[in-house]
PDB file of N, CA and C in Angstrom:
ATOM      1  N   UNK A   1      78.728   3.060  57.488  1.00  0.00           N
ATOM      2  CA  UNK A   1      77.880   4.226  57.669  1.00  0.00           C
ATOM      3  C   UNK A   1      76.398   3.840  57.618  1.00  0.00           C
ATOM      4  N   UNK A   2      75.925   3.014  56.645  1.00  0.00           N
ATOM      5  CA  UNK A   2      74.504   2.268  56.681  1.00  0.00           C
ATOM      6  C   UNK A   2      74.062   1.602  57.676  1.00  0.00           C
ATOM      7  N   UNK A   3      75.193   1.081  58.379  1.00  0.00           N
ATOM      8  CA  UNK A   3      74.622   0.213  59.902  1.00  0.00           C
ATOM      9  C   UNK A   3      74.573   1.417  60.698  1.00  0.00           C
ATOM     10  N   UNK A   4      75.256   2.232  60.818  1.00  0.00           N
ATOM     11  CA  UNK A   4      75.169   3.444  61.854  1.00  0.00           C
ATOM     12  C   UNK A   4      73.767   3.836  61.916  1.00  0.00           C
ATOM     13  N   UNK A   5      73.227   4.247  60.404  1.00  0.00           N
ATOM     14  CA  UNK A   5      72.085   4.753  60.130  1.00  0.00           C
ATOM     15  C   UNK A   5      71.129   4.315  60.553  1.00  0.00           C
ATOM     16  N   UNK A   6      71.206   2.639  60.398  1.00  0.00           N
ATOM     17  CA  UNK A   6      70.376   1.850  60.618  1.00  0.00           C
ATOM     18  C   UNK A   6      69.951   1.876  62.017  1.00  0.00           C
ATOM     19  N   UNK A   7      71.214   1.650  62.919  1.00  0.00           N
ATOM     20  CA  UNK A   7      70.986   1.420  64.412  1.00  0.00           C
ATOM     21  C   UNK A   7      70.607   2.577  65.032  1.00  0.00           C
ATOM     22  N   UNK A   8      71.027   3.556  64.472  1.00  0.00           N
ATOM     23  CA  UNK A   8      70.174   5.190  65.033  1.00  0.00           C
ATOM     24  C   UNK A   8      68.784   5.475  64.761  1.00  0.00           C
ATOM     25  N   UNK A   9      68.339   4.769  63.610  1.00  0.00           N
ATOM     26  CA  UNK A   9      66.644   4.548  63.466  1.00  0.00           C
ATOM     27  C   UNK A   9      66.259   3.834  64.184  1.00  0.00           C
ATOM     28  N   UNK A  10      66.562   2.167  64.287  1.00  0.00           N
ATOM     29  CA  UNK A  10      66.062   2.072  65.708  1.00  0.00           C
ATOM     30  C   UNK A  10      65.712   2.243  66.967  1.00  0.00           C
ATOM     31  N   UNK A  11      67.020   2.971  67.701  1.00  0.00           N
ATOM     32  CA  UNK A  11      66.658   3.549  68.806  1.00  0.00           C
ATOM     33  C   UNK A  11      66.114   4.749  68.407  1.00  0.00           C
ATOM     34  N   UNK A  12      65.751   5.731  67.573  1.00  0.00           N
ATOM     35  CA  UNK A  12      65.004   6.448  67.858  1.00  0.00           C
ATOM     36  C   UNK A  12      63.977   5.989  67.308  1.00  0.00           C
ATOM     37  N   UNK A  13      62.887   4.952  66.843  1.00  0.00           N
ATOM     38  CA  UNK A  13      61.895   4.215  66.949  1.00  0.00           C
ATOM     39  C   UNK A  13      61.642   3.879  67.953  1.00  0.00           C
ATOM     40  N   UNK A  14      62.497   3.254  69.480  1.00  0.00           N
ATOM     41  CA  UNK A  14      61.708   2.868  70.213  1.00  0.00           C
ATOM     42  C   UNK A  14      61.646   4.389  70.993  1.00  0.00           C
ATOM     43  N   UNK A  15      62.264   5.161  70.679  1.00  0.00           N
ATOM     44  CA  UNK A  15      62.693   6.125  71.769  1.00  0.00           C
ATOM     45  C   UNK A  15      61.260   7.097  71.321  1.00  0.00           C
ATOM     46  N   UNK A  16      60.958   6.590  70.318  1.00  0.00           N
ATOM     47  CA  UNK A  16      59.683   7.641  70.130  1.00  0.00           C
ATOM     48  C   UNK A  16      58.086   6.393  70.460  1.00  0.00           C
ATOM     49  N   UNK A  17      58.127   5.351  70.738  1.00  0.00           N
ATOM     50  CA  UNK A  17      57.327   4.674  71.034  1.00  0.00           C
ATOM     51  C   UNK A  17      57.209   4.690  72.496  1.00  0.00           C
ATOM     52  N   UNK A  18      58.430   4.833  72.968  1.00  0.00           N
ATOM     53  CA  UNK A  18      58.153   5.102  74.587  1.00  0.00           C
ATOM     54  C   UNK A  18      57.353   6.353  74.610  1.00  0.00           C
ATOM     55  N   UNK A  19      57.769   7.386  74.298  1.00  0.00           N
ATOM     56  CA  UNK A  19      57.041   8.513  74.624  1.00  0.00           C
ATOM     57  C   UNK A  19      55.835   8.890  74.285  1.00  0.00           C
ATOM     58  N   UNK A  20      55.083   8.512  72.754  1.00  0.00           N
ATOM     59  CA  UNK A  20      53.894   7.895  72.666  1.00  0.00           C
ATOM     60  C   UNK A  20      53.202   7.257  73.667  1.00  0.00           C
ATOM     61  N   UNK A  21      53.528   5.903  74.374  1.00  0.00           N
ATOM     62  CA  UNK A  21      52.536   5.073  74.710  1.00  0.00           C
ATOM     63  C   UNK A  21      52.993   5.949  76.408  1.00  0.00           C
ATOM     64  N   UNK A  22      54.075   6.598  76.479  1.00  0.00           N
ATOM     65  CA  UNK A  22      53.813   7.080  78.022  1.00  0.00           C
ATOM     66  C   UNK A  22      53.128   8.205  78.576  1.00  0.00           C
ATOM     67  N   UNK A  23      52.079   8.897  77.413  1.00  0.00           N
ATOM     68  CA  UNK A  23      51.321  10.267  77.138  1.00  0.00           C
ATOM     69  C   UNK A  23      49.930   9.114  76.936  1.00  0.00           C
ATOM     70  N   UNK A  24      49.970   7.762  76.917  1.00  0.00           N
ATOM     71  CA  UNK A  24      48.909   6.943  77.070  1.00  0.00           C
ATOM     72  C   UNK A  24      47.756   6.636  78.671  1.00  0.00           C
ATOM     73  N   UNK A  25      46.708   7.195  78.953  1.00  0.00           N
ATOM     74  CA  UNK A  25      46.417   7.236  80.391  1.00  0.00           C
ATOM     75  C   UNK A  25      46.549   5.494  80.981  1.00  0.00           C
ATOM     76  N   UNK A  26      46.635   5.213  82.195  1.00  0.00           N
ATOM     77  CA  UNK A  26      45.953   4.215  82.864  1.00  0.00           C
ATOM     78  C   UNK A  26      44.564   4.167  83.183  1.00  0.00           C
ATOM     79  N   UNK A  27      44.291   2.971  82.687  1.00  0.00           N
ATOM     80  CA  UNK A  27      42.611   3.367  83.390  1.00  0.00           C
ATOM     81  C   UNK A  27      42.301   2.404  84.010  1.00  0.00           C
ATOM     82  N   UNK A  28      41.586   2.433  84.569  1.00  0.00           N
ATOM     83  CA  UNK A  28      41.014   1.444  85.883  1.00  0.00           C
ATOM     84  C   UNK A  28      39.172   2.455  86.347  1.00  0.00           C
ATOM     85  N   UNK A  29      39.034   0.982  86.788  1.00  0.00           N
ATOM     86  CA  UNK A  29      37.473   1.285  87.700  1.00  0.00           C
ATOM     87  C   UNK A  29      36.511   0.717  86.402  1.00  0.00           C
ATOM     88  N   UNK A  30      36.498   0.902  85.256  1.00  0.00           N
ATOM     89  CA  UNK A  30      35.904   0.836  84.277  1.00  0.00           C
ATOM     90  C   UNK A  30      35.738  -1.120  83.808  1.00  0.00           C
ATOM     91  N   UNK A  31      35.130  -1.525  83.079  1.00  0.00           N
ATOM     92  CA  UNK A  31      34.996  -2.656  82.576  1.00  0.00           C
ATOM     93  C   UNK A  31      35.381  -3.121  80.943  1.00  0.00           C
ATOM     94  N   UNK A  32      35.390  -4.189  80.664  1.00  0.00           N
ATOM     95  CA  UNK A  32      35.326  -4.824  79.312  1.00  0.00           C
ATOM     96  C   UNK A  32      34.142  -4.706  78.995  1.00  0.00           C
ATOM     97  N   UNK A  33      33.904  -4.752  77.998  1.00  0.00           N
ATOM     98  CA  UNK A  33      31.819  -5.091  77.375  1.00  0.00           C
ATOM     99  C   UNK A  33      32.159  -5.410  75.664  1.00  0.00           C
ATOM    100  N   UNK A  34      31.727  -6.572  75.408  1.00  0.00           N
ATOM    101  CA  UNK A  34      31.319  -7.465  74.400  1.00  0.00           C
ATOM    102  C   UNK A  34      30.770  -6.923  73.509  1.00  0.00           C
ATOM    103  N   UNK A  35      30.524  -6.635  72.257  1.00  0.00           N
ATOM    104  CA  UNK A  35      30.141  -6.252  71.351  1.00  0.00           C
ATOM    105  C   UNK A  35      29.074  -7.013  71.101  1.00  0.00           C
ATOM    106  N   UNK A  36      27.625  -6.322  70.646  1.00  0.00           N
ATOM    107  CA  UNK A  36      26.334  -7.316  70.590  1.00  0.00           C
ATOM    108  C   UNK A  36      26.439  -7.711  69.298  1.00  0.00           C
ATOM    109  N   UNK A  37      26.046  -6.514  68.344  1.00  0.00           N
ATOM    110  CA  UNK A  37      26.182  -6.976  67.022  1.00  0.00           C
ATOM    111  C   UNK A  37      27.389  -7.659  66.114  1.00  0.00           C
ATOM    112  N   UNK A  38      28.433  -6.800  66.938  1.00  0.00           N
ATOM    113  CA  UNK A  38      29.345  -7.142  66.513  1.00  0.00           C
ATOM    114  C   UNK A  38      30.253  -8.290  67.619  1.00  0.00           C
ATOM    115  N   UNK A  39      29.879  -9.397  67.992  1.00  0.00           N
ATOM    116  CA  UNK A  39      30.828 -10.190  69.105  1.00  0.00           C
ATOM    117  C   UNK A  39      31.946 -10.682  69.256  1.00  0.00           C
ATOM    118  N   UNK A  40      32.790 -10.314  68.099  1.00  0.00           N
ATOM    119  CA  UNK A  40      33.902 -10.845  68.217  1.00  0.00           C
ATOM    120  C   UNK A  40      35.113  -9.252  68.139  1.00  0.00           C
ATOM    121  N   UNK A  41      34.024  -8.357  69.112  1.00  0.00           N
ATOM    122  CA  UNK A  41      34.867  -7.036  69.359  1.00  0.00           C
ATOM    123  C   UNK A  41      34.714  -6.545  70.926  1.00  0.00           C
ATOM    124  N   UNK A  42      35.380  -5.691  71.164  1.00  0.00           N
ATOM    125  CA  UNK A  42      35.159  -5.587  72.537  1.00  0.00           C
ATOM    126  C   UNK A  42      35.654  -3.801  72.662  1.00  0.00           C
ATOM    127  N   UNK A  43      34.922  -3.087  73.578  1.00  0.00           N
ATOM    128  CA  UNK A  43      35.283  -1.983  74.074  1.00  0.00           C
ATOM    129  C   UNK A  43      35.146  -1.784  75.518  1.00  0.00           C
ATOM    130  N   UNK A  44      35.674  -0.801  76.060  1.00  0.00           N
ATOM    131  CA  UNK A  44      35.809  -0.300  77.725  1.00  0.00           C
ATOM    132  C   UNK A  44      35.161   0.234  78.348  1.00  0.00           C
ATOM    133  N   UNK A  45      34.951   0.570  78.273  1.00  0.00           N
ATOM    134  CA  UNK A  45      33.733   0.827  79.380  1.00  0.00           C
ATOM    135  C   UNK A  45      33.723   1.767  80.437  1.00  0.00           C
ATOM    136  N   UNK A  46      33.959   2.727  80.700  1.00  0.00           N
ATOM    137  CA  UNK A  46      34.633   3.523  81.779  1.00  0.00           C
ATOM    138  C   UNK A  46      33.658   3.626  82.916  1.00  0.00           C
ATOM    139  N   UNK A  47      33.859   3.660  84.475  1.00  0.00           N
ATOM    140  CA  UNK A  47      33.293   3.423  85.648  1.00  0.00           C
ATOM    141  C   UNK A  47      32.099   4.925  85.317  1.00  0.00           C
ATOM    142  N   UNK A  48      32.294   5.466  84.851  1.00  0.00           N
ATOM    143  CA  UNK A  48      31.027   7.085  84.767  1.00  0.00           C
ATOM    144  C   UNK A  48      30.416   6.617  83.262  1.00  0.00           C
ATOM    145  N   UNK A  49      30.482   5.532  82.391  1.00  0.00           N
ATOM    146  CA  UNK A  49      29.882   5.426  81.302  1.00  0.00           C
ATOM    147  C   UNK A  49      29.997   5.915  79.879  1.00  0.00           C
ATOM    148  N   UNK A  50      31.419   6.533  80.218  1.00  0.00           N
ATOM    149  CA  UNK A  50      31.648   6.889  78.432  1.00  0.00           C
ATOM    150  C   UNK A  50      32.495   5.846  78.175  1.00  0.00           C
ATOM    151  N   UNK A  51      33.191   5.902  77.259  1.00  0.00           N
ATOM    152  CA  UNK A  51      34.203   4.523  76.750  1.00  0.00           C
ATOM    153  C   UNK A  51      35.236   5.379  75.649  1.00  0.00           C
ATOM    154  N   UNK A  52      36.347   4.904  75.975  1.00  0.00           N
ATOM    155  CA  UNK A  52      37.599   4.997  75.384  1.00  0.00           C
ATOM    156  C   UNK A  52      37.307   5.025  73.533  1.00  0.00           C
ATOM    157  N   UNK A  53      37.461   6.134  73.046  1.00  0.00           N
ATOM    158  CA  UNK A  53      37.741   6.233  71.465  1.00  0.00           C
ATOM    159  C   UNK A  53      39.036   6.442  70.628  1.00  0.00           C
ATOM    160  N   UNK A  54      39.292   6.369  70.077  1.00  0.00           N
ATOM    161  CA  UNK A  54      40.758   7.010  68.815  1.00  0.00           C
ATOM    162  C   UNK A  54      42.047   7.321  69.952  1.00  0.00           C
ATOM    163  N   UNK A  55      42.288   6.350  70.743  1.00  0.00           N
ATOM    164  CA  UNK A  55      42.993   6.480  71.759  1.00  0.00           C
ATOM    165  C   UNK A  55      43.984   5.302  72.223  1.00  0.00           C
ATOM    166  N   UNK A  56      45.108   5.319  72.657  1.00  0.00           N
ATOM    167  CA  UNK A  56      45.435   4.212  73.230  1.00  0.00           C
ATOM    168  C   UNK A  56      45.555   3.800  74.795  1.00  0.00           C
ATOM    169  N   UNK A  57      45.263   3.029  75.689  1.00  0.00           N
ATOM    170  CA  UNK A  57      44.780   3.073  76.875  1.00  0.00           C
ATOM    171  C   UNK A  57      45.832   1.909  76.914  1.00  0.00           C
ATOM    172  N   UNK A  58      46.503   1.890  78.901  1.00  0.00           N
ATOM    173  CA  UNK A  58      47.281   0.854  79.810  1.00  0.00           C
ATOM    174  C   UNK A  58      45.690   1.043  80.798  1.00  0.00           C
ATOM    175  N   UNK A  59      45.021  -0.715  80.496  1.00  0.00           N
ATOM    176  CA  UNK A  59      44.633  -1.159  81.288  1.00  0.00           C
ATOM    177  C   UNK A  59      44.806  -2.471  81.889  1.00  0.00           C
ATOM    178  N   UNK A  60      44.649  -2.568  83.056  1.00  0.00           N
ATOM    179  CA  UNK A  60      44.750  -3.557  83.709  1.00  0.00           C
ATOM    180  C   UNK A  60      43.636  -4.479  84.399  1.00  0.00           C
ATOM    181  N   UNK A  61      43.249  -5.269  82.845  1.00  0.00           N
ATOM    182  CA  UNK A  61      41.666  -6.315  82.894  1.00  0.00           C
ATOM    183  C   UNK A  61      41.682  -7.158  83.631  1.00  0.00           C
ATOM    184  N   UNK A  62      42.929  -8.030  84.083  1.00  0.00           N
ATOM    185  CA  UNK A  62      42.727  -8.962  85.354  1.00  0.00           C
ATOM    186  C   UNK A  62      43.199  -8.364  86.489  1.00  0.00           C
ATOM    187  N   UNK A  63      43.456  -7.390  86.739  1.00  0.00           N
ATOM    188  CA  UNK A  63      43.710  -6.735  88.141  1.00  0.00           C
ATOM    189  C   UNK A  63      44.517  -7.223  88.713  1.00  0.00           C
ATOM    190  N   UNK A  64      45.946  -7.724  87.826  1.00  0.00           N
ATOM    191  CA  UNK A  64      47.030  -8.551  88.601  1.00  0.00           C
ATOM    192  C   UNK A  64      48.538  -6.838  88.762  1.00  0.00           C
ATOM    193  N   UNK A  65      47.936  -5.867  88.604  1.00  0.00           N
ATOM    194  CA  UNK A  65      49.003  -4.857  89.066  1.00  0.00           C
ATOM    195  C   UNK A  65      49.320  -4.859  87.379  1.00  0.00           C
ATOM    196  N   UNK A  66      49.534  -5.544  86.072  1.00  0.00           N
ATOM    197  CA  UNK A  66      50.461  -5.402  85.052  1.00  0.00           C
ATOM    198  C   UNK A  66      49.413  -5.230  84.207  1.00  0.00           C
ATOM    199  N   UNK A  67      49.608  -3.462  83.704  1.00  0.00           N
ATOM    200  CA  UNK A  67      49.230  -3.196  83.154  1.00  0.00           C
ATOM    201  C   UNK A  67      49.042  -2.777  81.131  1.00  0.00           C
ATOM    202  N   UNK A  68      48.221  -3.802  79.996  1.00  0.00           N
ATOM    203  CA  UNK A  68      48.509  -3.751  78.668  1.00  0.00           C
ATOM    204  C   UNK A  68      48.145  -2.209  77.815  1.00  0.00           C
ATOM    205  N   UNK A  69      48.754  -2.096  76.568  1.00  0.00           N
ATOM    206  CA  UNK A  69      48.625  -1.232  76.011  1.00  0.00           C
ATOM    207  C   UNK A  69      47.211  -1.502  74.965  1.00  0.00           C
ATOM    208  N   UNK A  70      46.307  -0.669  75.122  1.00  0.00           N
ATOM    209  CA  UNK A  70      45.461  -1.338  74.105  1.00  0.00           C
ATOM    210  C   UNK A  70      44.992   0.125  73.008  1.00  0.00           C
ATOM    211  N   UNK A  71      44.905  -0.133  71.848  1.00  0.00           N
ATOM    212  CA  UNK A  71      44.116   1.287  71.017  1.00  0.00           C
ATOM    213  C   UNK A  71      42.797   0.491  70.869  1.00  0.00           C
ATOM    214  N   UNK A  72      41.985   1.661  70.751  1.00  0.00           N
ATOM    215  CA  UNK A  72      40.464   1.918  70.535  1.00  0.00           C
ATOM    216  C   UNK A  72      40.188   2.845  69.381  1.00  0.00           C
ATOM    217  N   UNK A  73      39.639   2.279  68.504  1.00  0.00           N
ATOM    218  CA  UNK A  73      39.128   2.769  66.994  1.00  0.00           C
ATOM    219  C   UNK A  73      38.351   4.262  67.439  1.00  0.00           C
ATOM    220  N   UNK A  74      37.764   5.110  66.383  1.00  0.00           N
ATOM    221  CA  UNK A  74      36.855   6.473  66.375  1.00  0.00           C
ATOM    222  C   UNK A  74      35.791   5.929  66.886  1.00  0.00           C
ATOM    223  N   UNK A  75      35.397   4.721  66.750  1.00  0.00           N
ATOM    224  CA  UNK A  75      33.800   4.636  67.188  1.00  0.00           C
ATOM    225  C   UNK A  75      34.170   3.754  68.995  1.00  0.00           C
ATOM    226  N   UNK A  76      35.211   3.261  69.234  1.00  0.00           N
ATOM    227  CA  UNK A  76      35.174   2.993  70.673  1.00  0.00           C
ATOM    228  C   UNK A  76      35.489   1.059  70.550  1.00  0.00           C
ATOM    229  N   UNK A  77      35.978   0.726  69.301  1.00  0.00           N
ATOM    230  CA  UNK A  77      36.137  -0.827  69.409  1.00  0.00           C
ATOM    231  C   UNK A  77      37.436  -0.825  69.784  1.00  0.00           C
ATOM    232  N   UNK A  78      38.076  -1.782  70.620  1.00  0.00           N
ATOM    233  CA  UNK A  78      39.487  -2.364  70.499  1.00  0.00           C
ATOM    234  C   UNK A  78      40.004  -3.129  69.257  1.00  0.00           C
ATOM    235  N   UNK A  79      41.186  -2.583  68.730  1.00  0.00           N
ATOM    236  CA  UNK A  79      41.622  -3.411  67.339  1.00  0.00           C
ATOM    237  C   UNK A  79      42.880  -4.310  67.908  1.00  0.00           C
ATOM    238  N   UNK A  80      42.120  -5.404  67.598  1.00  0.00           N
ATOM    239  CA  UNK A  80      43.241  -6.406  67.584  1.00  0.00           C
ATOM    240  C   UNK A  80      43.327  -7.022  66.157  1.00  0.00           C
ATOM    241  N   UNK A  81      44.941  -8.084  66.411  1.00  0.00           N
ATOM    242  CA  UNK A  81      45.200  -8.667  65.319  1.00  0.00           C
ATOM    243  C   UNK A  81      45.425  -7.223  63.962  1.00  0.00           C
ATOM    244  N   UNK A  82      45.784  -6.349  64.333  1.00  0.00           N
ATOM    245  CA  UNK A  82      46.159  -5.162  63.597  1.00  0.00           C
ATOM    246  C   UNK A  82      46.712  -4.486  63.517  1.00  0.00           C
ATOM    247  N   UNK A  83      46.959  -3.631  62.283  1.00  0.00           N
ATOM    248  CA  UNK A  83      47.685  -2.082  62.745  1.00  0.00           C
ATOM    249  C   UNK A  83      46.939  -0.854  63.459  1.00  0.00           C
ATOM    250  N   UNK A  84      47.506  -0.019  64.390  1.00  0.00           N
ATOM    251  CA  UNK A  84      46.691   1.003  64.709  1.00  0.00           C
ATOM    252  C   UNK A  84      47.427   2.447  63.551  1.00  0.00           C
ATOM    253  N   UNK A  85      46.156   3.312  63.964  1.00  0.00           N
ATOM    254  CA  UNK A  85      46.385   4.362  62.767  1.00  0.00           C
ATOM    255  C   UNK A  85      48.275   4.432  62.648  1.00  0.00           C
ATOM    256  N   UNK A  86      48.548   4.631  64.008  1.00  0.00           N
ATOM    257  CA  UNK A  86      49.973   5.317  64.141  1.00  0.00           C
ATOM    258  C   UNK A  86      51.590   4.498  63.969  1.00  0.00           C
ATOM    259  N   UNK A  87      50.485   3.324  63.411  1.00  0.00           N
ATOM    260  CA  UNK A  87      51.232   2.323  62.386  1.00  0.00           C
ATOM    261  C   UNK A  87      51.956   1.242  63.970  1.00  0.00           C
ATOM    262  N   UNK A  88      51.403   0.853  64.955  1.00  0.00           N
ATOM    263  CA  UNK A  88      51.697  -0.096  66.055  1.00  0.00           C
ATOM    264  C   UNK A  88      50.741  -0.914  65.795  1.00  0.00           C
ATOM    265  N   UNK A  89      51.484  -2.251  66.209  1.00  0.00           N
ATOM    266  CA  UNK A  89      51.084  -3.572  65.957  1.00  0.00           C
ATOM    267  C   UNK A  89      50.118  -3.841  67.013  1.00  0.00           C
ATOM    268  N   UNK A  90      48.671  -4.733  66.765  1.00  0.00           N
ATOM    269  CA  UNK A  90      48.531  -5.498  68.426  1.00  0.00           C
ATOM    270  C   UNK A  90      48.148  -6.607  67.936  1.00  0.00           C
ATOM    271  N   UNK A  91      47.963  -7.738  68.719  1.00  0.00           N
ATOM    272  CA  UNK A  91      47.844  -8.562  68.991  1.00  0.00           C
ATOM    273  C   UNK A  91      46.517  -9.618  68.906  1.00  0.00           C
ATOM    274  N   UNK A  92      46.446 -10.745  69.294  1.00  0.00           N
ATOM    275  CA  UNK A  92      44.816 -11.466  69.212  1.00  0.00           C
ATOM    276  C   UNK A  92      44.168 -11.463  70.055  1.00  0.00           C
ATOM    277  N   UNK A  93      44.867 -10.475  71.039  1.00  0.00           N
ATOM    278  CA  UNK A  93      44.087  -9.928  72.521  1.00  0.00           C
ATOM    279  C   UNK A  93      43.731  -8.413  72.286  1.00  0.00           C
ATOM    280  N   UNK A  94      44.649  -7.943  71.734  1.00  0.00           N
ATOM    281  CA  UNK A  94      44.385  -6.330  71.391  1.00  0.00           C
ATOM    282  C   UNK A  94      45.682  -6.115  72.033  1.00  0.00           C
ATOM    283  N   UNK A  95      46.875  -6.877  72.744  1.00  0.00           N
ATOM    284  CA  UNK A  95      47.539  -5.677  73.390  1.00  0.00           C
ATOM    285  C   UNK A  95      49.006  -5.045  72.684  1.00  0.00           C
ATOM    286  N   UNK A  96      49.519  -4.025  72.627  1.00  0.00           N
ATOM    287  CA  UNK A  96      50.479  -4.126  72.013  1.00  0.00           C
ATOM    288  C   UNK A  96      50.826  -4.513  71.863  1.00  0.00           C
ATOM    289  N   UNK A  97      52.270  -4.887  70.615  1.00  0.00           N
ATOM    290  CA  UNK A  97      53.156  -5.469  70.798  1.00  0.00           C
ATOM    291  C   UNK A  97      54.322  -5.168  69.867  1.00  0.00           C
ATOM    292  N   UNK A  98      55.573  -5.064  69.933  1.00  0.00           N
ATOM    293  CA  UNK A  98      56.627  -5.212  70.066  1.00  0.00           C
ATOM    294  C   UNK A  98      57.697  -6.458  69.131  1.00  0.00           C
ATOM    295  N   UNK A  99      57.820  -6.621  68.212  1.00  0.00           N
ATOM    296  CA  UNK A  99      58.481  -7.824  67.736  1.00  0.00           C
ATOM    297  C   UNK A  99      58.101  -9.697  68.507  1.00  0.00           C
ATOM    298  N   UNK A 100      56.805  -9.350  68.617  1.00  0.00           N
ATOM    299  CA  UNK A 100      55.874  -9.867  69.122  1.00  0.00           C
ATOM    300  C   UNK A 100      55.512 -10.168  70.515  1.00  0.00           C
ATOM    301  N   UNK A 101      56.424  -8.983  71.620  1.00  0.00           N
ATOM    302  CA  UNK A 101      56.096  -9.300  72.673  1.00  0.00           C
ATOM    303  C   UNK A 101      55.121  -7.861  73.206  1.00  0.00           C
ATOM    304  N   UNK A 102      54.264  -8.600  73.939  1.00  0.00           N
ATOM    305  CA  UNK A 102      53.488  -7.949  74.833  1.00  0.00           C
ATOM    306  C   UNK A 102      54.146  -7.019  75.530  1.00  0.00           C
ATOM    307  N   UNK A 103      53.465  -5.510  75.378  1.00  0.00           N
ATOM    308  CA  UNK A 103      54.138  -4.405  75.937  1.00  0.00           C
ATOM    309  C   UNK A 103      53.122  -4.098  77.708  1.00  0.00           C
ATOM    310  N   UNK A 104      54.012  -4.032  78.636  1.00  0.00           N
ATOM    311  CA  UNK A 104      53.407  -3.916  80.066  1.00  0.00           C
ATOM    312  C   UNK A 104      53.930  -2.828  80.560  1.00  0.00           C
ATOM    313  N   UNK A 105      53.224  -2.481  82.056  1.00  0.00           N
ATOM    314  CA  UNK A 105      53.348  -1.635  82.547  1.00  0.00           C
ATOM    315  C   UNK A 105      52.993  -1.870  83.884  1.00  0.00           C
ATOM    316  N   UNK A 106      53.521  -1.257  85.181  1.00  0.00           N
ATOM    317  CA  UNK A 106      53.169  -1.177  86.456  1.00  0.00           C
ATOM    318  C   UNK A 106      52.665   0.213  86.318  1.00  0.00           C
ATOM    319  N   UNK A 107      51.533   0.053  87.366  1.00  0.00           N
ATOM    320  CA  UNK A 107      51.265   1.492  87.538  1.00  0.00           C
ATOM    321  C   UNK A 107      52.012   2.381  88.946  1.00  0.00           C
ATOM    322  N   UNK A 108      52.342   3.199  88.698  1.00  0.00           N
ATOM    323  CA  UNK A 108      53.225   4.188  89.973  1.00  0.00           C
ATOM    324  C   UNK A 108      52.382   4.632  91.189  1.00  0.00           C
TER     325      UNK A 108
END
């Protein structure tokens, strides 16, 4: 009965992570930009000039079609190497991840 339990929390863990990160926009047109003071951070940049906050964004930074999951802090930084508020892992790039794999996406 404990493994039952067990394996029914899992899938409904991922089953609620899909639906999370798929209420996540794509964005495109917009850029990366370097953090001055802070340089070892980075935020987005959006093509009209606001930038992504308390949010998680599928962008696609090398423009190869495969698109990463990334969150952006209240003030507009990407957190990598962390937890985000909603308790998801990312990475030393920032992008999601998954029992340590990189979470992707095509866009439709």
């Amino acid at each position: 009965m404990k493994i039952r339990a067990l394996v029914l929390g899992a899938v409904m863990s991922v089953c609620a992570a899909s639906t999370a990160f798929a209420a996540a926009p794509f964005v495109g047109g917009g850029q990366w930009k370097q953090g001055i003071i802070r340089p070892d951070t980075w935020w987005y940049e959006n093509a009209d000039g606001t930038w992504l906050a308390d949010t998680w964004a599928w962008i696609d930074g090398n423009k190869d079609g495969i698109y990463e999951c990334y969150y952006f802090d209240k003030d507009g930084w990407m957190i990598y190497n962390a937890e985000s508020p909603d308790h998801w892992v990312t990475n030393a790039d920032g992008c999601w991840t998954l029992a340590g794999v990189v979470q992707t996406k095509t866009a439709q």
